[in-house]
C-alpha atoms as a PDB file:
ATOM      1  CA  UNK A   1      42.970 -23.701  42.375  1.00  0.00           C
ATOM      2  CA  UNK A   2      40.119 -26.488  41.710  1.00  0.00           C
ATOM      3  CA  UNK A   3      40.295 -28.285  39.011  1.00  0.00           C
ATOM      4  CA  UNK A   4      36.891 -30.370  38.463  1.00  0.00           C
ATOM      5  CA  UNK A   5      36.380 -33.083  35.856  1.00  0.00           C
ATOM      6  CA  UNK A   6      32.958 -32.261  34.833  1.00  0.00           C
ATOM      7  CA  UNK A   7      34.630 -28.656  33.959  1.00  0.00           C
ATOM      8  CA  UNK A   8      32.634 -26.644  36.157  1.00  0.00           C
ATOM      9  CA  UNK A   9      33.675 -23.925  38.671  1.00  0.00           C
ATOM     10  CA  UNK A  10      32.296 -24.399  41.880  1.00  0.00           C
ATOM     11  CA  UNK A  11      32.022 -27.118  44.100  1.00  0.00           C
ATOM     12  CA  UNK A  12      28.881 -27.947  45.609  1.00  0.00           C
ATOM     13  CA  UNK A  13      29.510 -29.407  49.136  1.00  0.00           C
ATOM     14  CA  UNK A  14      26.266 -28.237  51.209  1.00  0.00           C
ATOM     15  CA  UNK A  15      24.846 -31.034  52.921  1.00  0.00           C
ATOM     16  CA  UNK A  16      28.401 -32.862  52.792  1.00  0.00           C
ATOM     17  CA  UNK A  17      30.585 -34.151  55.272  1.00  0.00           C
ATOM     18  CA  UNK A  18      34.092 -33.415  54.486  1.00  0.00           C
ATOM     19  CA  UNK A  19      36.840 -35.435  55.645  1.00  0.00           C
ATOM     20  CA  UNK A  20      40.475 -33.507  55.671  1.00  0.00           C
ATOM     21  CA  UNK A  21      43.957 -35.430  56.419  1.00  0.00           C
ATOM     22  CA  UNK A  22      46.817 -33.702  58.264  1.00  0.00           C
ATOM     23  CA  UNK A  23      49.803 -34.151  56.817  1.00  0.00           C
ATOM     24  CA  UNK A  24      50.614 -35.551  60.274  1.00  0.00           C
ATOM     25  CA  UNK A  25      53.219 -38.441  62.188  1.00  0.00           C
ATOM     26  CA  UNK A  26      53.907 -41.507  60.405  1.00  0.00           C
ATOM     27  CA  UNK A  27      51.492 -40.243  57.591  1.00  0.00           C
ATOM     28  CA  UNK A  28      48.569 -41.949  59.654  1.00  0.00           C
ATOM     29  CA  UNK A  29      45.758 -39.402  58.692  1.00  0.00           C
ATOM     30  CA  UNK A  30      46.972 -40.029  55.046  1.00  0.00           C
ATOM     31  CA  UNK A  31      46.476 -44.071  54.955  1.00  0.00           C
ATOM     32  CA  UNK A  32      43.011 -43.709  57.075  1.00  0.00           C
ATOM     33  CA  UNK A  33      41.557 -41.515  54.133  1.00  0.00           C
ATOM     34  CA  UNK A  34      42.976 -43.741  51.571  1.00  0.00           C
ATOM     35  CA  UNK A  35      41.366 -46.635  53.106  1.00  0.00           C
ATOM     36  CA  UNK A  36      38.042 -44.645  53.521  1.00  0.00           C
ATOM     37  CA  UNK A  37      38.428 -43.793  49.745  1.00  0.00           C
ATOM     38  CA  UNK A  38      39.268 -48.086  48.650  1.00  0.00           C
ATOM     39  CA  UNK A  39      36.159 -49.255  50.761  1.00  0.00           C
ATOM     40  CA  UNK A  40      33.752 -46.783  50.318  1.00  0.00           C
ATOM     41  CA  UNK A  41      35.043 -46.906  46.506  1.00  0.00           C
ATOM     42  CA  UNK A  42      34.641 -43.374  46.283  1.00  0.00           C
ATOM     43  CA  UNK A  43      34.687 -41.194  42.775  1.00  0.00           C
ATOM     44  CA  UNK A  44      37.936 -38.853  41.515  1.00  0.00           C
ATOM     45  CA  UNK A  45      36.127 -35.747  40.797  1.00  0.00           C
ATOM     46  CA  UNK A  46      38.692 -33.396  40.982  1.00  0.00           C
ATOM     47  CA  UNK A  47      41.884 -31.899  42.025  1.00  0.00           C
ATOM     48  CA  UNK A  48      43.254 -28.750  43.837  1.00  0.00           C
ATOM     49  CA  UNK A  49      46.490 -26.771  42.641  1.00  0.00           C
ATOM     50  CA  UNK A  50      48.098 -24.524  44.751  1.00  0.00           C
ATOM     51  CA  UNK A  51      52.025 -23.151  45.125  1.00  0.00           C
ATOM     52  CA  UNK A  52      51.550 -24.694  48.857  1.00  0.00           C
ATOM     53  CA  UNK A  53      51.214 -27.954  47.078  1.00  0.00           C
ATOM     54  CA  UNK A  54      54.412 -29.762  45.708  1.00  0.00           C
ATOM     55  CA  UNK A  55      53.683 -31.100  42.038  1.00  0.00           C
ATOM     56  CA  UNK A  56      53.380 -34.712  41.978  1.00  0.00           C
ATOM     57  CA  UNK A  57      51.925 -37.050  39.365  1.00  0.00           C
ATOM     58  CA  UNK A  58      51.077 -41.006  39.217  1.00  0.00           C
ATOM     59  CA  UNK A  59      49.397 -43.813  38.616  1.00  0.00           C
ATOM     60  CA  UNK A  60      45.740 -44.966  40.032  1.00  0.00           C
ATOM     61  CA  UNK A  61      46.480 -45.508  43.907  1.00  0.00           C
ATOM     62  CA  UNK A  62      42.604 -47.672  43.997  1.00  0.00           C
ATOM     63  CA  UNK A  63      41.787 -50.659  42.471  1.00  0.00           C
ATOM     64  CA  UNK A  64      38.117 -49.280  41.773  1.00  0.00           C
ATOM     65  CA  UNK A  65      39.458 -46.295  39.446  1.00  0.00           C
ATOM     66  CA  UNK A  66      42.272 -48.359  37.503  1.00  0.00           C
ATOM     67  CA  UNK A  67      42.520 -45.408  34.578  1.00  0.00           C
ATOM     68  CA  UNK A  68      42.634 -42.529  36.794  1.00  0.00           C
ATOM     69  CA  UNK A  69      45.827 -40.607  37.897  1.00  0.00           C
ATOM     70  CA  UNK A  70      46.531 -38.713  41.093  1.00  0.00           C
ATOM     71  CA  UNK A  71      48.438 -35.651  41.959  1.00  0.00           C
ATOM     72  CA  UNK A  72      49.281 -33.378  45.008  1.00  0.00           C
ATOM     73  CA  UNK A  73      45.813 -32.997  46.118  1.00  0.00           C
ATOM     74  CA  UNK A  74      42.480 -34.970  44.856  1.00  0.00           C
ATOM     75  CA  UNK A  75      39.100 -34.772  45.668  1.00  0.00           C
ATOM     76  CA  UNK A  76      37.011 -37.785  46.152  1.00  0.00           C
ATOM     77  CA  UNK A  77      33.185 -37.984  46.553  1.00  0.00           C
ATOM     78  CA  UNK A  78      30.296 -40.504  47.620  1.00  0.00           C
ATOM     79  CA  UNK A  79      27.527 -38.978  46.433  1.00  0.00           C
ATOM     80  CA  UNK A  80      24.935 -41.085  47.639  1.00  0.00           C
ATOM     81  CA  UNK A  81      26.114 -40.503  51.612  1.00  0.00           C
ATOM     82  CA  UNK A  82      27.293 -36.995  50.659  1.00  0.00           C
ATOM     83  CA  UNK A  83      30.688 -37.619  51.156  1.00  0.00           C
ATOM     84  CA  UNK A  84      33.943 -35.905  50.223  1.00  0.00           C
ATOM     85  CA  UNK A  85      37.538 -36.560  51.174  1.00  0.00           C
ATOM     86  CA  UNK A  86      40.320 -34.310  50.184  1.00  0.00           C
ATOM     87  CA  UNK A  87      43.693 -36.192  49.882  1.00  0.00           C
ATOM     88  CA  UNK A  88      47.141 -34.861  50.109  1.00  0.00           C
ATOM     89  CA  UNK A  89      50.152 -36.918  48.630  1.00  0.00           C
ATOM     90  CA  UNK A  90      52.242 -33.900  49.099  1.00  0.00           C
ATOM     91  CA  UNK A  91      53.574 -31.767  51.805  1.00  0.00           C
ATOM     92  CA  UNK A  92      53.254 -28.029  51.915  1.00  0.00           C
ATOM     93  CA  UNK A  93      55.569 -25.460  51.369  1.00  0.00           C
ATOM     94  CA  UNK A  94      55.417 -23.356  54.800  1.00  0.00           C
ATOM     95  CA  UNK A  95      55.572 -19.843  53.495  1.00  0.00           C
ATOM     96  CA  UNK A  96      52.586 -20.688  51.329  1.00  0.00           C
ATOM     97  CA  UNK A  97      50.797 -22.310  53.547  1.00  0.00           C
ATOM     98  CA  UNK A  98      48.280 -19.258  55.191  1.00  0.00           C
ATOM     99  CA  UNK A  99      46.823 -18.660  51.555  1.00  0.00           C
ATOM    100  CA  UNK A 100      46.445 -22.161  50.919  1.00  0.00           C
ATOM    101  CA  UNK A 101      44.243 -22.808  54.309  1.00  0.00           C
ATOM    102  CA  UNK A 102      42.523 -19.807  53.669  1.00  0.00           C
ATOM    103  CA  UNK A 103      41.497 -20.639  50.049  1.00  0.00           C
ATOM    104  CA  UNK A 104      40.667 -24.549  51.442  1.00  0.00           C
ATOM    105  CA  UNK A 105      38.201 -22.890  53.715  1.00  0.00           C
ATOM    106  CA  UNK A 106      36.610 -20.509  51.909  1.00  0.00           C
ATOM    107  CA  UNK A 107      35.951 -23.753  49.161  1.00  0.00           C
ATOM    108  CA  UNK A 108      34.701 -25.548  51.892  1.00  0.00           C
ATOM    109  CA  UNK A 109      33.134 -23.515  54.027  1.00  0.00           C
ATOM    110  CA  UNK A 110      29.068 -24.074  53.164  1.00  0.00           C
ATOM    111  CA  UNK A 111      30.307 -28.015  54.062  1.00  0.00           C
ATOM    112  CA  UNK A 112      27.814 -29.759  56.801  1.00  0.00           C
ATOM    113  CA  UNK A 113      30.396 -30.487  58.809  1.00  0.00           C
ATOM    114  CA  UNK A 114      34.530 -31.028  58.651  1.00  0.00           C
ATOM    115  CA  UNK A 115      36.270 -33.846  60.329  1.00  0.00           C
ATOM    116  CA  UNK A 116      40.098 -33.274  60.209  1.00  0.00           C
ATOM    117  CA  UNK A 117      42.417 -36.105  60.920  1.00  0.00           C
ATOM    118  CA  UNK A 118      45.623 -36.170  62.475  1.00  0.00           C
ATOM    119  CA  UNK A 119      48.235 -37.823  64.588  1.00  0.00           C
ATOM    120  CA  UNK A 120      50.662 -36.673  67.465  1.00  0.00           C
ATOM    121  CA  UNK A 121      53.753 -37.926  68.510  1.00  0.00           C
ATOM    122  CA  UNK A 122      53.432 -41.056  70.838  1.00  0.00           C
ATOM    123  CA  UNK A 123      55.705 -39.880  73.520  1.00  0.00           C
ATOM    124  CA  UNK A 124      53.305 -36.741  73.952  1.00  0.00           C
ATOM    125  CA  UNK A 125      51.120 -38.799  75.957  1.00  0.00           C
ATOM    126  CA  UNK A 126      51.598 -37.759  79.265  1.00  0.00           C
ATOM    127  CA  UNK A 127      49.909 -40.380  81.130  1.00  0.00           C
ATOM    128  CA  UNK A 128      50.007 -44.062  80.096  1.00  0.00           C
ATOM    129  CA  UNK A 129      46.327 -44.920  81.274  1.00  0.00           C
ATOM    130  CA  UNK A 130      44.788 -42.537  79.077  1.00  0.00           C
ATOM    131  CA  UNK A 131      42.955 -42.976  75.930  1.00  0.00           C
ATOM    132  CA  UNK A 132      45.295 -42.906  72.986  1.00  0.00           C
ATOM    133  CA  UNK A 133      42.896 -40.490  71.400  1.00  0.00           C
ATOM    134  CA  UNK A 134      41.849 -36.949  71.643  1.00  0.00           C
ATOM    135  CA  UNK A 135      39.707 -34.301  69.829  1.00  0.00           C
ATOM    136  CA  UNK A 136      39.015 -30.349  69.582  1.00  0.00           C
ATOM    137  CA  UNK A 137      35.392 -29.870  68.505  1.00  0.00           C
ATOM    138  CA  UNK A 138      33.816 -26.336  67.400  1.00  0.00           C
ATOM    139  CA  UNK A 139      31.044 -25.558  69.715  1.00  0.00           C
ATOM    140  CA  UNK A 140      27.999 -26.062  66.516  1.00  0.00           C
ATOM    141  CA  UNK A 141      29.477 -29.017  66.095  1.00  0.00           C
ATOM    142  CA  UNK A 142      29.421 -30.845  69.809  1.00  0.00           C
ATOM    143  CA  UNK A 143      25.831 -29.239  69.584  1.00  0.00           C
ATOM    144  CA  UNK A 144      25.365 -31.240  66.908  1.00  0.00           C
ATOM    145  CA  UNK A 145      26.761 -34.244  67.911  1.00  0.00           C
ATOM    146  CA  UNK A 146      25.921 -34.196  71.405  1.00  0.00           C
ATOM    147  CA  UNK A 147      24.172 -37.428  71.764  1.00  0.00           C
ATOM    148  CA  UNK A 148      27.295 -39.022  70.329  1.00  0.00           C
ATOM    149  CA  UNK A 149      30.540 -36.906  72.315  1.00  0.00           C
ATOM    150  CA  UNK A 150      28.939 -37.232  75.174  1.00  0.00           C
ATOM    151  CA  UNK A 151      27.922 -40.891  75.343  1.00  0.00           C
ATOM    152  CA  UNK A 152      30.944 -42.031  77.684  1.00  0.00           C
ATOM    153  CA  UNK A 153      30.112 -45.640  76.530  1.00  0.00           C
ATOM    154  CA  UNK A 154      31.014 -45.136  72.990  1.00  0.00           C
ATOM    155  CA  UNK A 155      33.345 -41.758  73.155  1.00  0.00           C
ATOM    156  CA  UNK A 156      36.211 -42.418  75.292  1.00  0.00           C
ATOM    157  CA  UNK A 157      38.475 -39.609  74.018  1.00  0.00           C
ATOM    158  CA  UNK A 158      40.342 -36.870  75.682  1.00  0.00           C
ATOM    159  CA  UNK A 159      39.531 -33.140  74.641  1.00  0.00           C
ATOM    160  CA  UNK A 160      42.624 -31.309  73.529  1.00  0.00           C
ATOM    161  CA  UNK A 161      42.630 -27.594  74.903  1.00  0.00           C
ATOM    162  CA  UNK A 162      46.446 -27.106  74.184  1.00  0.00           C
ATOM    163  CA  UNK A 163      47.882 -24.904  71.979  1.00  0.00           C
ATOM    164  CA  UNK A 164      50.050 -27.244  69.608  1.00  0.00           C
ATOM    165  CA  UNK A 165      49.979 -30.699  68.618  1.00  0.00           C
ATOM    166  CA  UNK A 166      53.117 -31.777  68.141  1.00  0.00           C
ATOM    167  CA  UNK A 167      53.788 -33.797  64.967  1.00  0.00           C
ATOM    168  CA  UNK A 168      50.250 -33.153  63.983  1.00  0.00           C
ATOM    169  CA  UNK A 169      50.851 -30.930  60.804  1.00  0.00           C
ATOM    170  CA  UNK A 170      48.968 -28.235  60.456  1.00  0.00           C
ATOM    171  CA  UNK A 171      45.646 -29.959  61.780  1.00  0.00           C
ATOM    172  CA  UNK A 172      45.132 -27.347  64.539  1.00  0.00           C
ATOM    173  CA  UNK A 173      45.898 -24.382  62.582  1.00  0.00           C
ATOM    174  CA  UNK A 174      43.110 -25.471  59.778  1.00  0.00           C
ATOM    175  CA  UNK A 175      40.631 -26.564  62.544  1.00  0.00           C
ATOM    176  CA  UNK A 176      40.601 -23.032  63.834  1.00  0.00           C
ATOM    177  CA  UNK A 177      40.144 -21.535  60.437  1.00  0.00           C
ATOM    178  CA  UNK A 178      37.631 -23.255  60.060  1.00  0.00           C
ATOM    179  CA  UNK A 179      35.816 -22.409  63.400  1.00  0.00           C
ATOM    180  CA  UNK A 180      36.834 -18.699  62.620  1.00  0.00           C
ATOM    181  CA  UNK A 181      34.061 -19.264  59.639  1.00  0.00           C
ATOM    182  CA  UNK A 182      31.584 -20.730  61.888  1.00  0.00           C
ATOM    183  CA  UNK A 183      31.809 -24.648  60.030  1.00  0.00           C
ATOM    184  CA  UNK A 184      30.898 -27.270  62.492  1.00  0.00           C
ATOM    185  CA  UNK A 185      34.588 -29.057  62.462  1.00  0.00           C
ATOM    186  CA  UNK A 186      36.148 -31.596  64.945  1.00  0.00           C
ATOM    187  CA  UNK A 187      39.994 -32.433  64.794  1.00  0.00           C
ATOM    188  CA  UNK A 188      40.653 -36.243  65.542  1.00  0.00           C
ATOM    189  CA  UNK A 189      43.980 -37.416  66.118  1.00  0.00           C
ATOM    190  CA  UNK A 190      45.578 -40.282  67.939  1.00  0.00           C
ATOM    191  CA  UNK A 191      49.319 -40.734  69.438  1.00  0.00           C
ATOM    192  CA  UNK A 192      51.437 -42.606  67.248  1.00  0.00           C
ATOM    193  CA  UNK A 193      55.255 -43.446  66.676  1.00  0.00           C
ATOM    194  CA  UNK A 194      56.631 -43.376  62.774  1.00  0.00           C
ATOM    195  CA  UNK A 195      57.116 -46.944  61.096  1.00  0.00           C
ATOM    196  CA  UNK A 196      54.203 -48.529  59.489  1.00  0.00           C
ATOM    197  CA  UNK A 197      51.245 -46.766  60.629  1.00  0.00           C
ATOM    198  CA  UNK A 198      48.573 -48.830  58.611  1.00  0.00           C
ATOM    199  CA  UNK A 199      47.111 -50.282  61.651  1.00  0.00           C
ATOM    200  CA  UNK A 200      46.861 -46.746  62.645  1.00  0.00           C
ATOM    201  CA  UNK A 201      44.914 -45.475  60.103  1.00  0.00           C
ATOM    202  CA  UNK A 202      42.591 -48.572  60.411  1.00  0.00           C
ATOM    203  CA  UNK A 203      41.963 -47.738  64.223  1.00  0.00           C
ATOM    204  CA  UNK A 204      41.390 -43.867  62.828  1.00  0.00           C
ATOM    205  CA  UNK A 205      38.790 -45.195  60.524  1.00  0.00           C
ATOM    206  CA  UNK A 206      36.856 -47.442  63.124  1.00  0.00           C
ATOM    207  CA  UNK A 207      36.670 -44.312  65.342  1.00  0.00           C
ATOM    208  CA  UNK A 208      35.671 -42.407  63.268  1.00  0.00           C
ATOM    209  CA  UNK A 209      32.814 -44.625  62.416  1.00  0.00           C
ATOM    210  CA  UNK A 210      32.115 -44.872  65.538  1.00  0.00           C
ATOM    211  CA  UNK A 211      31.129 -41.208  65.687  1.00  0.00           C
ATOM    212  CA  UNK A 212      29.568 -41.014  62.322  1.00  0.00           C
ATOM    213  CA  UNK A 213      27.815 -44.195  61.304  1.00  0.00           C
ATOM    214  CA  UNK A 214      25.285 -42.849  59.453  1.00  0.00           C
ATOM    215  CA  UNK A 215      27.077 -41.795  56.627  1.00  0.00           C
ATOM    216  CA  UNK A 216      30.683 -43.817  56.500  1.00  0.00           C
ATOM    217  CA  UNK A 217      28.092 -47.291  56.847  1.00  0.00           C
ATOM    218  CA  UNK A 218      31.117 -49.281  57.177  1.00  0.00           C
ATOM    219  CA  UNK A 219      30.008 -51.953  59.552  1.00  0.00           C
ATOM    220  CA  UNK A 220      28.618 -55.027  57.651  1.00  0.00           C
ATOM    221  CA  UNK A 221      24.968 -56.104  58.248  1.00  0.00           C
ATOM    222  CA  UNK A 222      25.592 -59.131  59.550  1.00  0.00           C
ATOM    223  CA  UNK A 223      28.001 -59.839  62.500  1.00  0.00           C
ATOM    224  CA  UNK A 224      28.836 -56.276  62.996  1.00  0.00           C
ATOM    225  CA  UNK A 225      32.756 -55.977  61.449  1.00  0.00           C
ATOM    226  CA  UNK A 226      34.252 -53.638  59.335  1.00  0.00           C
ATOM    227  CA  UNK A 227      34.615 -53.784  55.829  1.00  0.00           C
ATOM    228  CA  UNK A 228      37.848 -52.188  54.875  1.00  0.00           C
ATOM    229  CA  UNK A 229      39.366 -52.568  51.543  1.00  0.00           C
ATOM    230  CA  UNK A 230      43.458 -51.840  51.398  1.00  0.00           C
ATOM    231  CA  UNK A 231      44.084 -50.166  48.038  1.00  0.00           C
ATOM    232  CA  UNK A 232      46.119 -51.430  45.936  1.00  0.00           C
ATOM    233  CA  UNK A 233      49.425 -48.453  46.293  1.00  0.00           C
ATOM    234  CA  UNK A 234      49.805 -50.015  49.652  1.00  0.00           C
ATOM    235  CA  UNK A 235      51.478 -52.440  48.015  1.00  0.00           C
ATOM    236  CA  UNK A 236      54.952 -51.104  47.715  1.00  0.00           C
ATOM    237  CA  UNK A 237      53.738 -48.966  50.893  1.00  0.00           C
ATOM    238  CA  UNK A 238      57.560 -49.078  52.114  1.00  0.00           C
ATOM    239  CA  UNK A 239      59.527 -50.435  49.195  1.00  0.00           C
ATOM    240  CA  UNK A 240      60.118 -53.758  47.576  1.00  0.00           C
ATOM    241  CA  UNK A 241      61.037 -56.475  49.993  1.00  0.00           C
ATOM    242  CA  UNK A 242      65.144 -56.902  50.918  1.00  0.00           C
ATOM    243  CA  UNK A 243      67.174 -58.636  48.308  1.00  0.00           C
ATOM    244  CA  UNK A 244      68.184 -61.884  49.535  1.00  0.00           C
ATOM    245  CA  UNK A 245      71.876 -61.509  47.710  1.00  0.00           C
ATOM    246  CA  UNK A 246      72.535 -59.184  50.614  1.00  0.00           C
ATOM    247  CA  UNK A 247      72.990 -62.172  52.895  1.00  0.00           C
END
């Protein structure tokens, strides 16, 4: 299943943060780690294979890491802020799906803490007036976090206590896998239609930073903004542009 580039068997992610997309809505949780991965310039260091995992094989998707290649499911590491972000370009094959979470976990599982990203459909929020976010947080980890989730100031989500998110991928399912193993993990989602989603995953990023500043470090020194760096596969993000001999 892992594949490392420094040939070794194990991965060593005590201490880390690790930062899982949802093969969600409008691909949202997707673009926010990609954009996590460009501006944080993150390093390839490996990749997972799995029969949950459709085969897929390309070009670099970051400008930082011209030579490298992708495929269904790449691991990407700061090492200085102890960092990793798995990234799907994939999606699963449902009857495999159960062994693949399982073996995810039980990789991950000595982690620091998980963050899983998601989105839900927009027309799932019930009530206008409410925040556009929500979260489901394992108890070690809103013990953890406590100053932060419950600073009304700068947390204004909803907690989710349902049982499904709908167009959220298997975000919930892998959350509670992971609480089954006792890893402090908090699913993050926000309600989203399909179409392009990048501003999405931008306003993913910047909440997530919100909550965990101390490692992601992606507010400049100076006036307080973000520095987020587009990679470069968003170029032909939905195609090449409409042929004007159409008209």
């Amino acid at each position: 299943m892992l594949f490392l580039k420094n040939k070794s068997t194990s991965l060593d992610v005590s201490d880390h943060t690790v930062i899982i997309p949802s093969i969600c809505v409008g691909n949202a949780a997707q673009l926010a780690c990609d954009l996590l991965i460009a501006s944080k310039q993150l390093h390839r260091i490996g990749s997972l294979s799995h029969p949950a995992l459709i085969p897929v094989y390309g070009p670099s998707a970051y400008q930082h890491e011209p030579n490298e290649k992708v495929s269904s499911c790449e691991l990407y590491e700061g090492a200085e802020d102890k960092l990793l972000v798995v990234q799907f370009r994939a999606p699963w094959i449902a009857r495999h799906t159960a062994s693949f979470q399982s073996q995810l976990v039980e990789l991950l599982k000595s982690a620091r803490r998980v963050v899983i990203l998601s989105g839900s459909f927009g027309f799932e929020r019930r009530v206008i007036e409410e925040s556009p976010w929500a979260y489901r947080a394992s108890a070690n980890f809103k013990e953890a976090h406590a100053a932060q989730l419950g600073n009304s100031e700068l947390i204004k989500w909803k907690e989710h206590t349902g049982e499904a998110i709908y167009g959220g991928g298997n975000a919930l399912q892998l959350f509670k896998a992971f609480d089954e193993q006792k890893v402090p993990v908090m699913l993050l989602f926000r309600y989203l239609l399909e179409g392009d989603n990048s501003t999405d995953a931008s306003l993913i990023v910047r909440e997530l930073n919100e909550l965990c500043e101390d490692f992601l470090q992606l507010r400049s020194s100076g006036d307080g903004s973000f520095k987020l760096t587009v990679p470069k596969s968003w170029n032909l993000l939905f195609g090449n542009d409409v042929t004007e001999l159409l008209f």
